[in-house]
PDB file of N, CA and C in Angstrom:
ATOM      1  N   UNK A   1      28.815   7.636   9.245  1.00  0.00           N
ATOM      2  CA  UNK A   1      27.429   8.037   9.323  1.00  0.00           C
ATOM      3  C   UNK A   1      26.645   6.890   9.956  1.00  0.00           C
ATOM      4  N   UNK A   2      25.988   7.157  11.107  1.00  0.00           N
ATOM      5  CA  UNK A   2      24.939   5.891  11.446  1.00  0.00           C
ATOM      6  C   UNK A   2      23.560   5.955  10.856  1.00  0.00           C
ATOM      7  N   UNK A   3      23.190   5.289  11.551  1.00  0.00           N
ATOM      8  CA  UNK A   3      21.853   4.763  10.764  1.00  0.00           C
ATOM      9  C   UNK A   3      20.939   5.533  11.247  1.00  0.00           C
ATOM     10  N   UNK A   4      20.482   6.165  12.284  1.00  0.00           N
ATOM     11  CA  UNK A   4      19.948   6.982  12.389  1.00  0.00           C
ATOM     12  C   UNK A   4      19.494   8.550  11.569  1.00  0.00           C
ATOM     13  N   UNK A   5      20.788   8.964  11.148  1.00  0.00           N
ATOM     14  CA  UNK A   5      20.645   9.948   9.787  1.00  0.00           C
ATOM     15  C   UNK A   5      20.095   9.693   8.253  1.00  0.00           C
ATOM     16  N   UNK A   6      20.059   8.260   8.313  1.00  0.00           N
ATOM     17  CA  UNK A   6      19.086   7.482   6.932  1.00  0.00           C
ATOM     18  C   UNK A   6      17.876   7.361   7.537  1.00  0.00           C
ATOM     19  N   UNK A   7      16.976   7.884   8.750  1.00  0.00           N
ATOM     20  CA  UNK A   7      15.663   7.060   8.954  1.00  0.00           C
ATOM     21  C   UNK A   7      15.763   8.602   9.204  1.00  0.00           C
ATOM     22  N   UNK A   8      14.351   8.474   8.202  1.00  0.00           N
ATOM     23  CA  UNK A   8      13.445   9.701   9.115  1.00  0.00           C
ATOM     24  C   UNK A   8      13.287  10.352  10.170  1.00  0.00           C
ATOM     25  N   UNK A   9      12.672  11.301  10.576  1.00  0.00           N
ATOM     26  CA  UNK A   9      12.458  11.828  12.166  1.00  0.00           C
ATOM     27  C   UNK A   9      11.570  11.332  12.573  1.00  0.00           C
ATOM     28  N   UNK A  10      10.215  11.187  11.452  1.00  0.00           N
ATOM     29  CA  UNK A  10       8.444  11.001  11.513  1.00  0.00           C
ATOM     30  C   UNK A  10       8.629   9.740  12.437  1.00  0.00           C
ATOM     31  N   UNK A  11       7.798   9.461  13.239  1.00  0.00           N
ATOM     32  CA  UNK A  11       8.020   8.095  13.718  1.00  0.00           C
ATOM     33  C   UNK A  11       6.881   7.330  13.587  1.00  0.00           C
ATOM     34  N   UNK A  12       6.009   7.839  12.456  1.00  0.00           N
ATOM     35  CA  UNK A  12       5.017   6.112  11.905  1.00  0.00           C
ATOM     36  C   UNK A  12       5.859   6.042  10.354  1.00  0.00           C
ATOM     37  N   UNK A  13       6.738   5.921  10.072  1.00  0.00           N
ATOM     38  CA  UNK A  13       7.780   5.940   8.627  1.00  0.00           C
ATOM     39  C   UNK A  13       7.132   4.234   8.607  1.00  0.00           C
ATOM     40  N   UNK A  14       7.681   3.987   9.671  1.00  0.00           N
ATOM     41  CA  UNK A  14       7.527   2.033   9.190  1.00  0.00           C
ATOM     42  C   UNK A  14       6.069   1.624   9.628  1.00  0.00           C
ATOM     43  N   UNK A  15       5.042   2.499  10.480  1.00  0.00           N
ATOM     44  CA  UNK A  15       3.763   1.938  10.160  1.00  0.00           C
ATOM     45  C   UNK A  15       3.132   2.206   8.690  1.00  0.00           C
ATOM     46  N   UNK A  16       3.827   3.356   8.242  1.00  0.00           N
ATOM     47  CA  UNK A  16       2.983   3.336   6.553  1.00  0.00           C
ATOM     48  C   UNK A  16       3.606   2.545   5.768  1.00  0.00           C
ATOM     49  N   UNK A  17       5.145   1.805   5.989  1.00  0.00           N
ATOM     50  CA  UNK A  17       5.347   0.743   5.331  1.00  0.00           C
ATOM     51  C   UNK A  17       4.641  -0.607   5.553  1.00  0.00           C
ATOM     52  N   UNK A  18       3.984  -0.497   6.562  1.00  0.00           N
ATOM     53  CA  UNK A  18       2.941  -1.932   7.431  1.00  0.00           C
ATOM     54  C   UNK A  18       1.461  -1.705   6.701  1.00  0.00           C
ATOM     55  N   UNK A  19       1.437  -0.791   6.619  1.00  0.00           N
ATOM     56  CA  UNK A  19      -0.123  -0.179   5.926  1.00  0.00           C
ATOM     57  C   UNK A  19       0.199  -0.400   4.141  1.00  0.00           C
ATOM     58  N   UNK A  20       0.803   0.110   4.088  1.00  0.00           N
ATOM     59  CA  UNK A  20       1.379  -0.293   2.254  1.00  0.00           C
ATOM     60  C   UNK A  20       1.241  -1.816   2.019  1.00  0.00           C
ATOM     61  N   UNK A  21       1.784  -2.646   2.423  1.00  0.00           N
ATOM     62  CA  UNK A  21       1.776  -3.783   2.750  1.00  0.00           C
ATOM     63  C   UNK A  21       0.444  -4.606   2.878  1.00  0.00           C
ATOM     64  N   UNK A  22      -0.469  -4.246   3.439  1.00  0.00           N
ATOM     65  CA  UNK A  22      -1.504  -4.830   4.022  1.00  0.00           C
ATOM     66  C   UNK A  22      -2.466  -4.370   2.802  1.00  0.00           C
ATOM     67  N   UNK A  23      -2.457  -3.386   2.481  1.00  0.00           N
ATOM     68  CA  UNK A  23      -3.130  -3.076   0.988  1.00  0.00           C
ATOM     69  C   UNK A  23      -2.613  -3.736  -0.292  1.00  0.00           C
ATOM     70  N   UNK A  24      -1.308  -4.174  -0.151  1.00  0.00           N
ATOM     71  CA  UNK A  24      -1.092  -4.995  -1.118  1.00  0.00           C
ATOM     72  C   UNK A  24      -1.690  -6.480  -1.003  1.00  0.00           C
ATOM     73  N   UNK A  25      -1.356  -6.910   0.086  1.00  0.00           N
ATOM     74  CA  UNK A  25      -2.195  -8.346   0.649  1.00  0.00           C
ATOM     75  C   UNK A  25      -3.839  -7.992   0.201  1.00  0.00           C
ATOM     76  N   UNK A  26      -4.375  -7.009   0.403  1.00  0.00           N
ATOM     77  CA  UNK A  26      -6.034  -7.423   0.265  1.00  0.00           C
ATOM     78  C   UNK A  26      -6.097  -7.072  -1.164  1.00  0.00           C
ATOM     79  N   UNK A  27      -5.216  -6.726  -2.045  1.00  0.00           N
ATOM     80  CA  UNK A  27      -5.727  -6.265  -3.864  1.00  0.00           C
ATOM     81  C   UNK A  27      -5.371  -7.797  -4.070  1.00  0.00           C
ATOM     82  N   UNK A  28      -4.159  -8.347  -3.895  1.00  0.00           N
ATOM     83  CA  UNK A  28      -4.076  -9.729  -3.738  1.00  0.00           C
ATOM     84  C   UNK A  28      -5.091 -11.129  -3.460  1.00  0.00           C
ATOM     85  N   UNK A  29      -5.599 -10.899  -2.324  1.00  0.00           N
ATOM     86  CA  UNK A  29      -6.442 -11.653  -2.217  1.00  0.00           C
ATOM     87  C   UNK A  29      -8.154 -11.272  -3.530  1.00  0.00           C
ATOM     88  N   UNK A  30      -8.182  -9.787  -3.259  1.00  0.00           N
ATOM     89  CA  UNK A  30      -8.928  -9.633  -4.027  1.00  0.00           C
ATOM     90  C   UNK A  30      -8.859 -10.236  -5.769  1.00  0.00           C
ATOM     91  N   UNK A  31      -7.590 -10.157  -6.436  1.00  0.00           N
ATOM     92  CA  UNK A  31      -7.411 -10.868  -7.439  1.00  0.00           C
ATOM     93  C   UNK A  31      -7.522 -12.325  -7.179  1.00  0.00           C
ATOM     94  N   UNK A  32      -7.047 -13.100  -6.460  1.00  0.00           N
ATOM     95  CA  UNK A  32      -7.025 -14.338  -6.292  1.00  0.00           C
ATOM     96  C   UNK A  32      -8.517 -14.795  -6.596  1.00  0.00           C
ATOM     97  N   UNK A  33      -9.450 -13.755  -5.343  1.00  0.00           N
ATOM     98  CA  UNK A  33     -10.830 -14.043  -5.545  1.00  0.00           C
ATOM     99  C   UNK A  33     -11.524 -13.839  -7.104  1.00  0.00           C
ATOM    100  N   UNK A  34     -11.099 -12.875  -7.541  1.00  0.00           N
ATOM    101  CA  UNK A  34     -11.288 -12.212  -9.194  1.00  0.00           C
ATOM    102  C   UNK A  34     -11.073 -13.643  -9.896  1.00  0.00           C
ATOM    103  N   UNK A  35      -9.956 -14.360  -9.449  1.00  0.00           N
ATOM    104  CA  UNK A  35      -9.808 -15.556 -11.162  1.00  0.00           C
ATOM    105  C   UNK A  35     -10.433 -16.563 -10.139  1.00  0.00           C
ATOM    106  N   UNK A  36     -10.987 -17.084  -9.190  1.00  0.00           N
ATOM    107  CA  UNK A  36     -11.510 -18.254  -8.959  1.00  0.00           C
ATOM    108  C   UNK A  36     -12.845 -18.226  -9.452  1.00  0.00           C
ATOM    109  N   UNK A  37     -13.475 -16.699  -9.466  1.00  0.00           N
ATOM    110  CA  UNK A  37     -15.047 -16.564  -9.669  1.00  0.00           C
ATOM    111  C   UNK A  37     -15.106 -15.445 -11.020  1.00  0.00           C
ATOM    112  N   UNK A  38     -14.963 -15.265 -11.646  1.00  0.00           N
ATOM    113  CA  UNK A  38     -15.190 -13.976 -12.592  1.00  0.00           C
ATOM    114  C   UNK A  38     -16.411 -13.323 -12.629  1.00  0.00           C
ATOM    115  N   UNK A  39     -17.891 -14.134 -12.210  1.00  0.00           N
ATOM    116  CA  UNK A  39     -19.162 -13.466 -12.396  1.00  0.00           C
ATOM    117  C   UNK A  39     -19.018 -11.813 -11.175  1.00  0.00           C
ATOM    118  N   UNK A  40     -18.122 -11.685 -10.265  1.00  0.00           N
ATOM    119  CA  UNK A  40     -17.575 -10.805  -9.768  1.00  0.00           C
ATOM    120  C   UNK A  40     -16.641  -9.667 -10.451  1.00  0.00           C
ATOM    121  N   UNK A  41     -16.517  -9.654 -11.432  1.00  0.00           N
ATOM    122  CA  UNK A  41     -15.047  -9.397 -11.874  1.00  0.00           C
ATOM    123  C   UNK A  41     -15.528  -7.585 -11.515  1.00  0.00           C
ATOM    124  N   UNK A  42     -16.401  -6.642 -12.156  1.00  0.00           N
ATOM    125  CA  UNK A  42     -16.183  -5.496 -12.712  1.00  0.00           C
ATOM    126  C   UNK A  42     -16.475  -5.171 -10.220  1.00  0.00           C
ATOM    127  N   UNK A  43     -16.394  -6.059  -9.524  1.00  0.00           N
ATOM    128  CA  UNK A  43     -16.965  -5.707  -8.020  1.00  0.00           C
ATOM    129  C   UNK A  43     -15.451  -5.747  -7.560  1.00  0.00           C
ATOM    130  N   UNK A  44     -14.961  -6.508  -8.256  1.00  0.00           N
ATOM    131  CA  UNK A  44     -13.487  -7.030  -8.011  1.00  0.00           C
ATOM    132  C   UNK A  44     -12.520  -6.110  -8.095  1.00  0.00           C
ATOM    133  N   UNK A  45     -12.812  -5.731  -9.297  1.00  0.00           N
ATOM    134  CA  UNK A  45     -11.642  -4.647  -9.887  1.00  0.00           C
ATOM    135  C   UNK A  45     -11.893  -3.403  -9.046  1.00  0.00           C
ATOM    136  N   UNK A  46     -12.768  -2.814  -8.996  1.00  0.00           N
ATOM    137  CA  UNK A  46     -12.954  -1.795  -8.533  1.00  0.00           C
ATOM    138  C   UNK A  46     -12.149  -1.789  -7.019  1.00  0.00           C
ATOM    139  N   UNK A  47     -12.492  -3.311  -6.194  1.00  0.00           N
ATOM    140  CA  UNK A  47     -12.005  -3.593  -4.806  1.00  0.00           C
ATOM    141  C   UNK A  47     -10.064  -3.189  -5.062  1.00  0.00           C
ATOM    142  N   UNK A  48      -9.650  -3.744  -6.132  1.00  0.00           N
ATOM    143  CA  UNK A  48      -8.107  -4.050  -6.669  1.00  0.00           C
ATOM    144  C   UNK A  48      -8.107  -2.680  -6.980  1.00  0.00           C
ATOM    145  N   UNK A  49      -8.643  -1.595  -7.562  1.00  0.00           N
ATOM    146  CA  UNK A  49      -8.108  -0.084  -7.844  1.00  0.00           C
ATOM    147  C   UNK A  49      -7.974   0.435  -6.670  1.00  0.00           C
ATOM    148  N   UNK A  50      -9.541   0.206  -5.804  1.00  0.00           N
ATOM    149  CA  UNK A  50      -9.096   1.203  -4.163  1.00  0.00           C
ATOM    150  C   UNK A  50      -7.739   0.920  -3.486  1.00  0.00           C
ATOM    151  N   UNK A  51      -7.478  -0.555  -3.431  1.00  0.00           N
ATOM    152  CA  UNK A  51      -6.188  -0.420  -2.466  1.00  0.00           C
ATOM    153  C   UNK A  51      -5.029   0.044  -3.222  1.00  0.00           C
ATOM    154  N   UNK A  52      -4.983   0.156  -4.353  1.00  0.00           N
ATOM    155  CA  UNK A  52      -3.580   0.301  -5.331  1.00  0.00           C
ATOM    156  C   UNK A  52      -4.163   2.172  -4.935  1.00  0.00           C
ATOM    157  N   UNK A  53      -4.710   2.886  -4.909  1.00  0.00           N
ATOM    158  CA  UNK A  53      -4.772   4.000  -5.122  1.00  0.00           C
ATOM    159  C   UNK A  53      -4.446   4.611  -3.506  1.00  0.00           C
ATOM    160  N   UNK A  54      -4.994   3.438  -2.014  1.00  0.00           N
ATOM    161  CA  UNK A  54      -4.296   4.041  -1.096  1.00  0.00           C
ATOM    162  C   UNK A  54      -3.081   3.636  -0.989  1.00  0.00           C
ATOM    163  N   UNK A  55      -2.727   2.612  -1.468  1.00  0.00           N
ATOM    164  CA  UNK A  55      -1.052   2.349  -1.371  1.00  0.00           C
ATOM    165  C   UNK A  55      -0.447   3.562  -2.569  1.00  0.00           C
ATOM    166  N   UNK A  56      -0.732   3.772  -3.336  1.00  0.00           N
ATOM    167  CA  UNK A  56       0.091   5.271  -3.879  1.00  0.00           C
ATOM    168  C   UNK A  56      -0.482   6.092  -3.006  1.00  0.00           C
ATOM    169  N   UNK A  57      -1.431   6.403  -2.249  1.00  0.00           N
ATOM    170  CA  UNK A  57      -1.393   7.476  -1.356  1.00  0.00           C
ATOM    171  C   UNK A  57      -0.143   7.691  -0.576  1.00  0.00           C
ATOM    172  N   UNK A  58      -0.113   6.250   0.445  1.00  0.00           N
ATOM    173  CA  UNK A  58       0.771   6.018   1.439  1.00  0.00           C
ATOM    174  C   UNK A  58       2.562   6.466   0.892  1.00  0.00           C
ATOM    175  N   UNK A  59       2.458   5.783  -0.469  1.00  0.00           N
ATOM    176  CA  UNK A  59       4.065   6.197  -1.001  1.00  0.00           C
ATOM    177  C   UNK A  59       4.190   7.239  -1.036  1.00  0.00           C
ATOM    178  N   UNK A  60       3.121   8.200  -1.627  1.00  0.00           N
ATOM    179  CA  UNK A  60       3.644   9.650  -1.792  1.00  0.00           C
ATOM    180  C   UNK A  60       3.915  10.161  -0.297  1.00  0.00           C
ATOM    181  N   UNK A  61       3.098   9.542   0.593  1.00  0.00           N
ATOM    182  CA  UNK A  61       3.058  10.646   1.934  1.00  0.00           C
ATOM    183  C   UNK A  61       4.745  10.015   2.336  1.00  0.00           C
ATOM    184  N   UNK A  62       4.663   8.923   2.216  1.00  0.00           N
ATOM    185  CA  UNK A  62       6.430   8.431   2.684  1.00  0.00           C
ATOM    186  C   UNK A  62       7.118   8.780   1.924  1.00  0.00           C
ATOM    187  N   UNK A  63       6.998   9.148   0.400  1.00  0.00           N
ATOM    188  CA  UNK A  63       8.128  10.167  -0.504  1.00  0.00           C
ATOM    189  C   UNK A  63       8.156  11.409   0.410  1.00  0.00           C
ATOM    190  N   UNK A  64       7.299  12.081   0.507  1.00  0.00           N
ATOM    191  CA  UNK A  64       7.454  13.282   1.743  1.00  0.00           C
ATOM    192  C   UNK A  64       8.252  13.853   2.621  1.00  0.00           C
ATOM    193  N   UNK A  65       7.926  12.194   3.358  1.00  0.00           N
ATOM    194  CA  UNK A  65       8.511  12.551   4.714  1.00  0.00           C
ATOM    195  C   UNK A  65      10.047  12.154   4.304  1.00  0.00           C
ATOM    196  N   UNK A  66      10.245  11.365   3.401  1.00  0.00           N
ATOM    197  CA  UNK A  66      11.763  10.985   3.041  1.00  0.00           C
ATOM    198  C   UNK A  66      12.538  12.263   2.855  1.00  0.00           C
ATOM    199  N   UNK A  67      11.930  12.988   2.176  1.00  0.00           N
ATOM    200  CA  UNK A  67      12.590  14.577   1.735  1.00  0.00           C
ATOM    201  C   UNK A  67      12.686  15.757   2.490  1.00  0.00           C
ATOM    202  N   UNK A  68      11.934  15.282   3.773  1.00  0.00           N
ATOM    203  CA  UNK A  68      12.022  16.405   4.969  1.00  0.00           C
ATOM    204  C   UNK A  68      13.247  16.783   5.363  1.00  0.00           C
TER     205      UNK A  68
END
């Protein structure tokens, strides 16, 4: 079996793994920023839920396409 029959057909499969990624980097930085300053915290969190909620977007849409 080559490798081609393990990768998807979709061909942005690995830009939503680049996009997953990059939302993890900014909840990241956003925490980092969260413990240096706390008078931010409840501006913070909210920043740290949005990207965790499009990065489960992105997984489900790439669970998806995995099952096509």
């Amino acid at each position: 079996m080559g490798m081609g029959r393990l990768l998807p057909r979709e061909g942005r499969f690995f830009d939503y793994f680049n996009e997953h990624a990059g939302h993890a980097v900014l909840a990241a930085a956003e925490l980092k920023a969260l413990l240096a300053d706390l008078s931010e915290l409840e501006a913070r969190r909210r920043n740290i839920e949005r990207h965790e909620k499009q990065a489960d977007q992105i997984t489900h849409h790439t669970m998806q396409l995995l099952h096509q």
